[in-house]
N, C-alpha and C. Protein backbone atom coordinates (compact mmCIF):
# COMPACT_ATOMS: atom_id res chain seq x y z
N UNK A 1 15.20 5.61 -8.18
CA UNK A 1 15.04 4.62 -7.15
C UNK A 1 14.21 3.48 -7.72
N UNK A 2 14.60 2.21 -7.60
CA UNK A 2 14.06 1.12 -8.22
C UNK A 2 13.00 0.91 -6.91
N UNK A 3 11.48 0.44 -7.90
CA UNK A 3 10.77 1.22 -6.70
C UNK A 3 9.50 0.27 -7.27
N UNK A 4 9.00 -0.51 -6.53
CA UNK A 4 7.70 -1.80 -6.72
C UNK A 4 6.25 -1.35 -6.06
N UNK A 5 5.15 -0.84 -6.67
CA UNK A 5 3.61 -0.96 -6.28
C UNK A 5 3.28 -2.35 -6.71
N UNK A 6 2.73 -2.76 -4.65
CA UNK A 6 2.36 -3.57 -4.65
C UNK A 6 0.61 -3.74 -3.97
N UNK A 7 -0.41 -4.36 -4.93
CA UNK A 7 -2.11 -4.35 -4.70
C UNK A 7 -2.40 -5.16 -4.59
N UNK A 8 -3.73 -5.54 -3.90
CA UNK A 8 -4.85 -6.55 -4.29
C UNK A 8 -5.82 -5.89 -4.23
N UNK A 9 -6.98 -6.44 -5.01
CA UNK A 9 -8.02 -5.32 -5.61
C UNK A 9 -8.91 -6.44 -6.31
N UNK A 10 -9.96 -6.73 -5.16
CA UNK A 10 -11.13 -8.23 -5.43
C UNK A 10 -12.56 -7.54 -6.25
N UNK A 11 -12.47 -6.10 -6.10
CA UNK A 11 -13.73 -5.63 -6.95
C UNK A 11 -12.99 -4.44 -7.94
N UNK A 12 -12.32 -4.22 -8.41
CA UNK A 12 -11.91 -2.96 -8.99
C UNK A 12 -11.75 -1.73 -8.23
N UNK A 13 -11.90 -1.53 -7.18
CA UNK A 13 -11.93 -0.32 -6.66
C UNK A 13 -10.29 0.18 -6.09
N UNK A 14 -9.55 -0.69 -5.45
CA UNK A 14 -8.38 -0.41 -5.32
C UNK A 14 -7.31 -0.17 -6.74
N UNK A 15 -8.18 -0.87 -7.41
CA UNK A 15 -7.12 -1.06 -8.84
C UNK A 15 -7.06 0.29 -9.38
N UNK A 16 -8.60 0.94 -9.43
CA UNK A 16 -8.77 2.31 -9.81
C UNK A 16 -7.76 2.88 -9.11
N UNK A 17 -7.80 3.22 -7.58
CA UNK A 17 -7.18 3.86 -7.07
C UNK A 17 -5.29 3.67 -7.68
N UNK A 18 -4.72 2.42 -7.73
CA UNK A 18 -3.54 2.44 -7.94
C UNK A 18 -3.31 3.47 -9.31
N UNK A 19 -4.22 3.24 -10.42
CA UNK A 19 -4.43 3.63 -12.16
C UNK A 19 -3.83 5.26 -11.43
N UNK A 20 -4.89 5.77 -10.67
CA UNK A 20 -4.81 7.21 -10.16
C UNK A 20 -3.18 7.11 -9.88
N UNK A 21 -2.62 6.73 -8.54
CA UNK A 21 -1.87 7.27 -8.14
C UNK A 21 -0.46 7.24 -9.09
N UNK A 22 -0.16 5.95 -9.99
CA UNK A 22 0.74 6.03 -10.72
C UNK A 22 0.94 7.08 -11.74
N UNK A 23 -0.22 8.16 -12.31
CA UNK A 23 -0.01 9.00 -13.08
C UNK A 23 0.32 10.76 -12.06
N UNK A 24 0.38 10.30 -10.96
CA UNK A 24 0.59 11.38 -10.35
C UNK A 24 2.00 11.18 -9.78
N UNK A 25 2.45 10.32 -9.74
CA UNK A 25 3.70 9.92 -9.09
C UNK A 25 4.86 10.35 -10.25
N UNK A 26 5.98 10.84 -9.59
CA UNK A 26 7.56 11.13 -10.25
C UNK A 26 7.83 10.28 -10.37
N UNK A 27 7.81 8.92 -9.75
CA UNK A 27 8.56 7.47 -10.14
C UNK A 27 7.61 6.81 -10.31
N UNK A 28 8.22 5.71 -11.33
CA UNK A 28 7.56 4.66 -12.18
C UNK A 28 7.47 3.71 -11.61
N UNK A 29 6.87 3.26 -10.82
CA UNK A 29 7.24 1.79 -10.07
C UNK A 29 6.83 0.71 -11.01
N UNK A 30 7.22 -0.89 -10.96
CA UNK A 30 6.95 -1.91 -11.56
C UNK A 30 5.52 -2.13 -10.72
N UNK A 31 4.17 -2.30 -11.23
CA UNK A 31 3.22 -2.89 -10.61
C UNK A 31 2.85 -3.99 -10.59
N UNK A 32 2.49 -4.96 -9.53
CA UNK A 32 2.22 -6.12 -9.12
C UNK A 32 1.01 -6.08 -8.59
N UNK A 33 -0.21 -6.93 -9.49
CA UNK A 33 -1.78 -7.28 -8.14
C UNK A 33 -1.06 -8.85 -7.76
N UNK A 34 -1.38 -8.58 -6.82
CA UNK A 34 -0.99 -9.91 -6.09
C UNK A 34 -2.10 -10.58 -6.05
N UNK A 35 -1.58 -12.51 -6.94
CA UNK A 35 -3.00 -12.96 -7.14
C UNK A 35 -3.04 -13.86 -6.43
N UNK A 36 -4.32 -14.67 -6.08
CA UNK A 36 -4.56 -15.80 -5.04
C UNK A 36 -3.42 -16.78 -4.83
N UNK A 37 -2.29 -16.74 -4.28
CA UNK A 37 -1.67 -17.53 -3.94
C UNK A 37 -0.39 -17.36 -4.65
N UNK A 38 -0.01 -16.31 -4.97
CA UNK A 38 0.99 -16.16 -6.06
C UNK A 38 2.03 -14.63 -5.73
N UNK A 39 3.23 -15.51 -5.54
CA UNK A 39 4.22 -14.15 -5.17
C UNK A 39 4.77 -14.17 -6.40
N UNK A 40 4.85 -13.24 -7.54
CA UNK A 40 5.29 -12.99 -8.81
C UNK A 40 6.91 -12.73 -8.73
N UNK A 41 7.54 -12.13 -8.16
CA UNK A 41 8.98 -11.89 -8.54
C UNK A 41 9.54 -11.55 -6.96
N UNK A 42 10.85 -11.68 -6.67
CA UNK A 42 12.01 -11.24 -5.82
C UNK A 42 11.51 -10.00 -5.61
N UNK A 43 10.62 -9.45 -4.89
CA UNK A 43 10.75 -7.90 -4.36
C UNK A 43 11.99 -7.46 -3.55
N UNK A 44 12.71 -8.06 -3.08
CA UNK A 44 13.57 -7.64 -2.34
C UNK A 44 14.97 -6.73 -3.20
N UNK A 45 14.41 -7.23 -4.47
CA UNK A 45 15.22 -6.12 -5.72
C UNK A 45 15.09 -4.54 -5.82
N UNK A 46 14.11 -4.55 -5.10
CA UNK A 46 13.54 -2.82 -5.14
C UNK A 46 13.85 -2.19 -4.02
N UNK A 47 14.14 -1.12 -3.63
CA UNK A 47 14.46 -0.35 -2.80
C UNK A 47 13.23 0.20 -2.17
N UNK A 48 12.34 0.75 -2.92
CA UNK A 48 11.33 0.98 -2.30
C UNK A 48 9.96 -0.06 -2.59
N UNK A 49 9.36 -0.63 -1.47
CA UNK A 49 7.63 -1.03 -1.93
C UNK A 49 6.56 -0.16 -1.40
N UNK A 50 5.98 0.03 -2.42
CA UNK A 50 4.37 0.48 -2.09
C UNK A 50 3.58 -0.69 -2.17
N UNK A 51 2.86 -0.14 -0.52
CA UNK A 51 1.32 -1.35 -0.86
C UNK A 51 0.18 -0.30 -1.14
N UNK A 52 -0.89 -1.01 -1.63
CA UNK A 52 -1.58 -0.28 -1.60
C UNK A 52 -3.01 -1.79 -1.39
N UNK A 53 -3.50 -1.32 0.04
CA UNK A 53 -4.79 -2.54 0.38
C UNK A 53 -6.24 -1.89 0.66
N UNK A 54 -7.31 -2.28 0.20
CA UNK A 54 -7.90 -2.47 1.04
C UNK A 54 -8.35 -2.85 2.09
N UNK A 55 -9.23 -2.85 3.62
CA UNK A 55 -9.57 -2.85 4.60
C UNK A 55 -10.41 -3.83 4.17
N UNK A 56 -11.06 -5.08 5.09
CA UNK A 56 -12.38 -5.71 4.82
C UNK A 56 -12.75 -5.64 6.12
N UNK A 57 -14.05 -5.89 6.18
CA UNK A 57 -14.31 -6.53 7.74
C UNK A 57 -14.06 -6.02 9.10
N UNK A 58 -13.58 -6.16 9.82
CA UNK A 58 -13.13 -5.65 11.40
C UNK A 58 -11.43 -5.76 11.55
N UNK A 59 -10.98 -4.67 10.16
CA UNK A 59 -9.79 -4.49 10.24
C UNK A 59 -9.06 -6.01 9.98
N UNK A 60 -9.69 -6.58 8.82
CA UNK A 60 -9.11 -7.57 8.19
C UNK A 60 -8.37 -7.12 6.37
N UNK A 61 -7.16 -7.98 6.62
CA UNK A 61 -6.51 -7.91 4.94
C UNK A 61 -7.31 -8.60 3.92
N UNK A 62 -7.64 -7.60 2.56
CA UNK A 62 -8.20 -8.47 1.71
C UNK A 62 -7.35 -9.76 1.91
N UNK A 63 -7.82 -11.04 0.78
CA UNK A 63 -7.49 -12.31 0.82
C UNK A 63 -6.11 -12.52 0.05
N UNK A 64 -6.02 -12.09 -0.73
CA UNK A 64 -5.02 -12.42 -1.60
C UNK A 64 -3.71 -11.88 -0.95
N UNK A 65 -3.88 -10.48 -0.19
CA UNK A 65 -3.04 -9.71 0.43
C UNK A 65 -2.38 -10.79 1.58
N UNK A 66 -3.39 -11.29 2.27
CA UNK A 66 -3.23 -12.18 3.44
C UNK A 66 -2.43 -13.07 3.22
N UNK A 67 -2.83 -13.82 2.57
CA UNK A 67 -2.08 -14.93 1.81
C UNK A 67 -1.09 -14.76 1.55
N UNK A 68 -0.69 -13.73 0.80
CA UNK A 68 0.99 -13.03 0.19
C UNK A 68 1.78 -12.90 1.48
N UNK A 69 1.01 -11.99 2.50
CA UNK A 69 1.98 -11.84 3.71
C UNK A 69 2.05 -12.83 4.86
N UNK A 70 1.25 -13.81 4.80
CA UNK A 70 1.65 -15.37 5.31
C UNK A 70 2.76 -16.46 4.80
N UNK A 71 3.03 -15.76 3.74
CA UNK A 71 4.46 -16.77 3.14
C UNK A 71 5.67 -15.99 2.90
N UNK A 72 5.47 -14.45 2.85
CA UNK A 72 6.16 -13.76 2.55
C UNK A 72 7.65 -13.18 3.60
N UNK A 73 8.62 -14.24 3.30
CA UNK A 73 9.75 -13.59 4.07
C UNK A 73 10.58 -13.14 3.82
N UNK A 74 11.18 -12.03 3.40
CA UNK A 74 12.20 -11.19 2.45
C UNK A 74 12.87 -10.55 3.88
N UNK A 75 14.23 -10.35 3.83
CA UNK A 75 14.82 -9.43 4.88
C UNK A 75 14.80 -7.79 4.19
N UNK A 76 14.18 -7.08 4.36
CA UNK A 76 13.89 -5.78 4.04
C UNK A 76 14.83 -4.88 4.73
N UNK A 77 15.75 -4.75 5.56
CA UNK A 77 16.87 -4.01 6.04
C UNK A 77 16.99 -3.37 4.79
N UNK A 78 17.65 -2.22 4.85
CA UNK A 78 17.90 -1.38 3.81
C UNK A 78 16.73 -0.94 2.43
N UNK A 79 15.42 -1.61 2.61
CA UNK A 79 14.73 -1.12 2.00
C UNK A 79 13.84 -0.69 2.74
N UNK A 80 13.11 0.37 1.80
CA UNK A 80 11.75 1.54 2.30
C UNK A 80 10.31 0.82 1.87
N UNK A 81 9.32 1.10 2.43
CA UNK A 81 8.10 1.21 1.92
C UNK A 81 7.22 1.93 2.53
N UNK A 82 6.02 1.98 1.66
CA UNK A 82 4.75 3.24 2.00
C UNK A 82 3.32 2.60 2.12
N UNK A 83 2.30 3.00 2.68
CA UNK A 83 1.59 1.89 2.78
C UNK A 83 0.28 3.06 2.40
N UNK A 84 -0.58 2.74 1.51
CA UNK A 84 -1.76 3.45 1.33
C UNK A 84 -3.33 2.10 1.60
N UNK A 85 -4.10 2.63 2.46
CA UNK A 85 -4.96 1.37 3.02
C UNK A 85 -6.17 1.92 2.42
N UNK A 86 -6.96 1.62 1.94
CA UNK A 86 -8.67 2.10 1.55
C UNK A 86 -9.57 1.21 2.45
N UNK A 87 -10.40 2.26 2.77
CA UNK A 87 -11.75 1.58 3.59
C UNK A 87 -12.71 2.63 3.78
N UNK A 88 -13.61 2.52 4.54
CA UNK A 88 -14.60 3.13 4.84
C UNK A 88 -14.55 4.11 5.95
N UNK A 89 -14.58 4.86 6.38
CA UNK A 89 -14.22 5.84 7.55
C UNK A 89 -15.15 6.85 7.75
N UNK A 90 -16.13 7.22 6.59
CA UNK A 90 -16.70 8.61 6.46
C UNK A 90 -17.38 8.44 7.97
N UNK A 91 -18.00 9.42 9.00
CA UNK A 91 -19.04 9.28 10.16
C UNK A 91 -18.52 7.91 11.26
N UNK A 92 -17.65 7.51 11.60
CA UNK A 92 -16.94 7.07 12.11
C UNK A 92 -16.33 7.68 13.29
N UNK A 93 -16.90 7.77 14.62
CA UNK A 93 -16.18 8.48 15.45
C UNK A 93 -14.66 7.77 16.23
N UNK A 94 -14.61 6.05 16.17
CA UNK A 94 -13.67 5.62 16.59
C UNK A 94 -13.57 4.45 15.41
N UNK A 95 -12.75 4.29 14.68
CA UNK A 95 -11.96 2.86 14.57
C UNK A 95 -10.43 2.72 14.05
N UNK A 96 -10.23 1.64 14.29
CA UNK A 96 -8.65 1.53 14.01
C UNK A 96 -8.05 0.51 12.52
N UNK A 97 -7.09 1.42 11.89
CA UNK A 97 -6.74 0.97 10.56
C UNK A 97 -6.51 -0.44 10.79
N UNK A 98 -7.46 -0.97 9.87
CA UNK A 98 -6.53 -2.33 9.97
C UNK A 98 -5.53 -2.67 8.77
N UNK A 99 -5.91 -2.29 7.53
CA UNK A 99 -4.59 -2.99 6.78
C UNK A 99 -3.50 -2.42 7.12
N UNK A 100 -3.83 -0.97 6.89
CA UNK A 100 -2.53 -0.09 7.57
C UNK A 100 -2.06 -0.99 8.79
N UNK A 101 -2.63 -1.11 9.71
CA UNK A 101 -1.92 -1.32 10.67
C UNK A 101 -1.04 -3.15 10.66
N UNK A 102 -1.62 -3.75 10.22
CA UNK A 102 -1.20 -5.27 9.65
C UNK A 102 0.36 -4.38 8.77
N UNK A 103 0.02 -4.14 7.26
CA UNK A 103 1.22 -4.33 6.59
C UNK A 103 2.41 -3.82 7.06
N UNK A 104 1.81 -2.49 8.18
CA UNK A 104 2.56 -1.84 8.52
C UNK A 104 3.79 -2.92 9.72
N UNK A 105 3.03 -3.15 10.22
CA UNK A 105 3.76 -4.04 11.74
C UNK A 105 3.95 -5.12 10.78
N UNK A 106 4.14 -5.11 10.11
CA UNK A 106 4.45 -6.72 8.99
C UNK A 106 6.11 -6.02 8.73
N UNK A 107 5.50 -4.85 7.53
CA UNK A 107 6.79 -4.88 7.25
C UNK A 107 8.01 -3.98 8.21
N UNK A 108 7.90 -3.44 9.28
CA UNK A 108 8.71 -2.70 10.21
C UNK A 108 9.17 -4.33 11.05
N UNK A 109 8.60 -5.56 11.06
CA UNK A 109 9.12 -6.77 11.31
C UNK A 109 10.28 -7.05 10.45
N UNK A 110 10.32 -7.37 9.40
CA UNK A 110 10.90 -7.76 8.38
C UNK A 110 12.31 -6.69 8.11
N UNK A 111 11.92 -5.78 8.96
CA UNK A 111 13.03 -4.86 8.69
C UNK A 111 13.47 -3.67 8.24
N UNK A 112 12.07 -3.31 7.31
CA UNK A 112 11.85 -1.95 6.61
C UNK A 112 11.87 -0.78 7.33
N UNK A 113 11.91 -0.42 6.58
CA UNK A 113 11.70 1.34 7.02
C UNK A 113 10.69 2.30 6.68
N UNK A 114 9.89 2.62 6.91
CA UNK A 114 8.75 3.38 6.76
C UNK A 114 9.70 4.34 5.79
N UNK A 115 9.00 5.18 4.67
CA UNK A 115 9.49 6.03 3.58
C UNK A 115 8.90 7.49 3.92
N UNK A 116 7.30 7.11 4.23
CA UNK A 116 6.75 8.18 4.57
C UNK A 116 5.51 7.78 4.86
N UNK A 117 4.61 8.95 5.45
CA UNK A 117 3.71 8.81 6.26
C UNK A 117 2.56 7.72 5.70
N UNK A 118 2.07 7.14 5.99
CA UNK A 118 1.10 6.69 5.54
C UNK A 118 -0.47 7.66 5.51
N UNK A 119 -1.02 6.50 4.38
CA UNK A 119 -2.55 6.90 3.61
C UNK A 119 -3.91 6.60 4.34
N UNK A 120 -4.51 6.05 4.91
CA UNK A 120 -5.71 5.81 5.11
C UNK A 120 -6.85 6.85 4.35
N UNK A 121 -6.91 5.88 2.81
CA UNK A 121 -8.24 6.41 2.28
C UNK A 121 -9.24 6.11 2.20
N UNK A 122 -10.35 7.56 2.78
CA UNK A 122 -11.51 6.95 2.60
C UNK A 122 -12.37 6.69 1.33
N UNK A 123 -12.45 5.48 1.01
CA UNK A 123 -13.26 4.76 -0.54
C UNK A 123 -14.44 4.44 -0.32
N UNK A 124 -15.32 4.61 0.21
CA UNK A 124 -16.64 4.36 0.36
C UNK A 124 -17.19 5.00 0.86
N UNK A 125 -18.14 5.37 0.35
CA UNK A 125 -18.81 4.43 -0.84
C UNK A 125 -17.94 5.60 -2.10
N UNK A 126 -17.13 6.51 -1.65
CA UNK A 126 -16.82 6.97 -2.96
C UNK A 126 -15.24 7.47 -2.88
N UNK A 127 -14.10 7.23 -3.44
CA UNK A 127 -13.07 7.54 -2.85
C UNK A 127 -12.96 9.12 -3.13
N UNK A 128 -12.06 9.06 -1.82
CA UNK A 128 -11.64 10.79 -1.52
C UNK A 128 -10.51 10.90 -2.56
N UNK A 129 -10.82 11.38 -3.60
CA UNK A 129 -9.33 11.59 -4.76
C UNK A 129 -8.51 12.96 -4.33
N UNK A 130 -8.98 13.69 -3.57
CA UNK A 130 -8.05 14.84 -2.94
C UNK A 130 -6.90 14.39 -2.08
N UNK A 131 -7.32 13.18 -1.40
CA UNK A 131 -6.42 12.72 0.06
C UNK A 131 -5.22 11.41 -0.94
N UNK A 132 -5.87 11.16 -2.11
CA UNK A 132 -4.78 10.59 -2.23
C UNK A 132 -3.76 11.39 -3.44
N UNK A 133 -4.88 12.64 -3.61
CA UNK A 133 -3.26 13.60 -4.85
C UNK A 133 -2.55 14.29 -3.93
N UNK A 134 -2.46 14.30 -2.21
CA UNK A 134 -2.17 14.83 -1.31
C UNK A 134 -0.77 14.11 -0.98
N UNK A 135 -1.13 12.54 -0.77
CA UNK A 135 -0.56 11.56 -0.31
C UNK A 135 0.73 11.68 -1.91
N UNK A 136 0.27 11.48 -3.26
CA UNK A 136 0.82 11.64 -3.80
C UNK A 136 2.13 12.50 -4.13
N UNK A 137 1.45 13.77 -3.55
CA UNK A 137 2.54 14.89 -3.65
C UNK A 137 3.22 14.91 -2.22
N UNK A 138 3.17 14.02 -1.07
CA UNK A 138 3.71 13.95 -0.03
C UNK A 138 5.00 12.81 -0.66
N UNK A 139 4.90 11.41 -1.53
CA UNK A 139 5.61 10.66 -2.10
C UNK A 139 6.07 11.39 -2.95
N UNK A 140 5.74 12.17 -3.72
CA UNK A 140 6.88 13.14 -4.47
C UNK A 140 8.16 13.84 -3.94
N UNK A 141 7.65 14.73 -2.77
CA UNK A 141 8.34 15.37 -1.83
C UNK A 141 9.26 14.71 -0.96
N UNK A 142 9.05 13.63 -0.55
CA UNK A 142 10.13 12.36 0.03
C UNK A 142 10.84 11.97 -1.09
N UNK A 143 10.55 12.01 -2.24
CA UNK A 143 11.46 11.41 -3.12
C UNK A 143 12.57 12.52 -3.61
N UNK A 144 12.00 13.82 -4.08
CA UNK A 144 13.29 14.62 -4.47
C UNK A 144 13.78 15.00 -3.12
N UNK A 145 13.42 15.01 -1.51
CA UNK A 145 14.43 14.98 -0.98
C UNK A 145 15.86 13.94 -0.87
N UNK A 146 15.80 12.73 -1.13
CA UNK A 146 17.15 12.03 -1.22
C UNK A 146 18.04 11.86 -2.33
């Protein structure tokens, strides 16, 4: 499956996280950080996209992310994507995802199709690397099913 990870990552910490998940993953995706103002290639070539964002603020998209999905109009019908969000959560009795919930209602606009469940990891102050070799082997398992 021709298959695109797509990041932004303003301190290194998401970037780590992507480094992780691509060596755990069955498929190779082409990776893209999406930089200040810059959509690099036709995603609409890939069948599947992964995002992978951080959270800032009160359920705000990093910047670069923002930016990308303010210009970004691709008809996604017939393609999948997965959305893995990092933020802070540890002792948290109520809050609500925000990148998750942005890319998500972004791209189910555009037309996509959810692939599989989504991530909300907690990265702070230290990421949970169990929840995302979890998430990993959940994207494995969606993949040799089709």
């Amino acid at each position: 499956m021709k298959s695109a990870l797509i990041y932004a990552s303003s301190h290194g910490r998401t970037a780590n996280v992507v480094d992780r998940l691509l060596v755990q993953l069955n498929l190779k995706p082409e990776v893209f950080h999406i930089r200040h103002g810059a959509i690099p290639v036709d995603f609409e070539r890939f069948e599947l996209l992964l995002f992978v964002c951080p959270t800032y603020g009160l359920e705000e998209l990093q910047e670069e992310m923002e930016e990308f999905f303010m210009t970004w109009q691709p008809d996604l019908r017939g393609h999948y994507f997965a959305v893995c969000e990092l933020g802070n959560y540890y002792g948290y009795e109520s809050f609500s995802f925000g990148a998750l919930r942005i890319l998500r209602d972004r791209l189910l606009a555009l037309g996509g199709t959810e692939w599989c469940e989504p991530l909300s990891l907690d990265a702070f102050p230290r990421v949970a690397w169990p929840q995302l070799a979890r998430w990993a082997t959940l994207l494995n398992a969606t993949l040799a099913a089709l």
